[in-house]
Protein backbone atom coordinates (compact mmCIF):
# COMPACT_ATOMS: atom_id res chain seq x y z
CA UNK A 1 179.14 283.74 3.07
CA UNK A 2 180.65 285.91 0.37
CA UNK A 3 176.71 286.09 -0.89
CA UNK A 4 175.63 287.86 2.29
CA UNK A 5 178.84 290.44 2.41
CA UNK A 6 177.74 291.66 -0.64
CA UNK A 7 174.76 292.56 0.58
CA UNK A 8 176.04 294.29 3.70
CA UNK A 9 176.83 298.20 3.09
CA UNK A 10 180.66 298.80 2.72
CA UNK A 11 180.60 301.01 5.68
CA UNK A 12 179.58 298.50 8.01
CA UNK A 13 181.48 295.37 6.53
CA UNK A 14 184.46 297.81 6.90
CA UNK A 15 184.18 298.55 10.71
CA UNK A 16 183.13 295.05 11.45
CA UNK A 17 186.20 293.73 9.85
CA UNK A 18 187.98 296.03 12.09
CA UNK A 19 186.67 295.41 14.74
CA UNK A 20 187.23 291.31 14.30
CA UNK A 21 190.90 292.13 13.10
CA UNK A 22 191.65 293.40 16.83
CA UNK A 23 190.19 290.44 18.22
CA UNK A 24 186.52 292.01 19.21
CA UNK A 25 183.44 291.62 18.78
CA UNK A 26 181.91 293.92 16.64
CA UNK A 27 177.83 294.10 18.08
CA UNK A 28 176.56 294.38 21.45
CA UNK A 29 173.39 293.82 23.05
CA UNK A 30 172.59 297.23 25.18
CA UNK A 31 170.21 295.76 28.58
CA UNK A 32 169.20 298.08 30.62
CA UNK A 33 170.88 301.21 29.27
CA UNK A 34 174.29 299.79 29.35
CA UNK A 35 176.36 298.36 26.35
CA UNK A 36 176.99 294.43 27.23
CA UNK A 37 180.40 295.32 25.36
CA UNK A 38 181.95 297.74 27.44
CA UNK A 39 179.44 297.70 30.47
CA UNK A 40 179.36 301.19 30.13
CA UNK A 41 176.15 303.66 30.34
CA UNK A 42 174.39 304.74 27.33
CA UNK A 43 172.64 308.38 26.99
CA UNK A 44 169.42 308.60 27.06
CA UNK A 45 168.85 310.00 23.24
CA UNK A 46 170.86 307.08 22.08
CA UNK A 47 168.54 304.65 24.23
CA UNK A 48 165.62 306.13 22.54
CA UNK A 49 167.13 305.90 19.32
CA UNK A 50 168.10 302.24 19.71
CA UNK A 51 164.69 301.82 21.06
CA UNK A 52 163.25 302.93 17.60
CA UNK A 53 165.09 300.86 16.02
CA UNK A 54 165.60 304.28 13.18
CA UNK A 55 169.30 303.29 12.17
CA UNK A 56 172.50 300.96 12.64
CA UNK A 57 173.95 302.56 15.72
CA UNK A 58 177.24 302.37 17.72
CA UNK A 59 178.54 302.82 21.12
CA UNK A 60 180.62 305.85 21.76
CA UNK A 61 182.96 304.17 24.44
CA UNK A 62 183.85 300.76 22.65
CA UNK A 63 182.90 301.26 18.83
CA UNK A 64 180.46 298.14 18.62
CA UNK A 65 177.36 298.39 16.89
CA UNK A 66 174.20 298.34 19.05
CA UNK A 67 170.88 296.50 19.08
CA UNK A 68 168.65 295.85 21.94
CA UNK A 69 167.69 292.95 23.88
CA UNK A 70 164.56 290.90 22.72
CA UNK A 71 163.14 291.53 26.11
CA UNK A 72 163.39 295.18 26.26
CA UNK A 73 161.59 295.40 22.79
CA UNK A 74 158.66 293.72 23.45
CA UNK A 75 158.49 295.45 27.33
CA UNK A 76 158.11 298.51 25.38
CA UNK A 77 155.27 297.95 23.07
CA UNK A 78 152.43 296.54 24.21
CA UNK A 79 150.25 294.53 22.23
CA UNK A 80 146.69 296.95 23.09
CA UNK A 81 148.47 300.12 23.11
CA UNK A 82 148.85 302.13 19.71
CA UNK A 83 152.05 303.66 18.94
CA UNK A 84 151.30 307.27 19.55
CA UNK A 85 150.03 307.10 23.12
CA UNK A 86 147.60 310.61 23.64
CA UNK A 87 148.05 312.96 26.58
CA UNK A 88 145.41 312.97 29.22
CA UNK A 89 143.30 315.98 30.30
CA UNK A 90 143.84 317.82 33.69
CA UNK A 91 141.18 317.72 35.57
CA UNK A 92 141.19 320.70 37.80
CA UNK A 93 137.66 321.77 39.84
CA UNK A 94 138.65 325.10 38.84
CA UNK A 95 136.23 327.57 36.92
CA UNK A 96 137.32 328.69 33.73
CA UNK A 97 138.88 331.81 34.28
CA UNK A 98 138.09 335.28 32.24
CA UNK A 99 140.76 336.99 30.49
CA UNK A 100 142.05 340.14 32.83
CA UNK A 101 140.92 342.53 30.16
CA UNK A 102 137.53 341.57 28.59
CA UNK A 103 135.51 343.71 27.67
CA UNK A 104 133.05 342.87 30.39
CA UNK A 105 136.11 343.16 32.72
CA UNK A 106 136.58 346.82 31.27
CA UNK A 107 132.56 348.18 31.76
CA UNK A 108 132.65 347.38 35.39
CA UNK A 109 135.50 349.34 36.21
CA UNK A 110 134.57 352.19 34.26
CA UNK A 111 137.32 352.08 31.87
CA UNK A 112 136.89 353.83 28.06
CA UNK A 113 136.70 351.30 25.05
């Protein structure tokens, strides 16, 4: 056990130990957008965060480091889409428009260049 605190960063052994000194838990699973520690709603940056799995992260409201559900991981990622998904095209049945001053635009009214 002592093997695997060592390789924990002192930070986080530090606020776990806390944590477990007050009788708590120290990590909760977050389904659905709410921490399964404090049932409380999570913002929505922190749910993408936690969704990128970028960082260690904690609650605001009870202190417990975050992680999410299996589930919610895999629901996210499909296996046939790529990472970076790419915006679609509008499809409009609109002409392209000319700019209002084009040159064109300028010799039909009579305008000086």
């Amino acid at each position: 056990m002592e093997s695997l605190r060592a390789k924990i960063p002192l930070g986080v052994l530090t606020h776990h130990d806390r944590q477990r000194s007050r009788g708590r838990q120290s990590v909760a699973e977050v389904r659905h957008g709410v921490c399964s520690g404090c049932h409380m709603s999570l913002p929505t940056g922190l749910q993408a965060e936690i969704q990128r799995e970028s960082t260690l992260l904690e609650c605001k409201t009870c202190g417990r480091f975050i992680f999410p559900t299996k589930e919610a991981v895999e629901s996210q990622l499909p296996a046939n889409v790529s990472q970076s998904p790419k915006r679609a095209k509008k499809v409009t049945n609109e002409r392209p428009r000319k700019p209002a001053f084009s040159p064109s635009h300028r010799r039909e009214r009579g305008c000086k260049p």
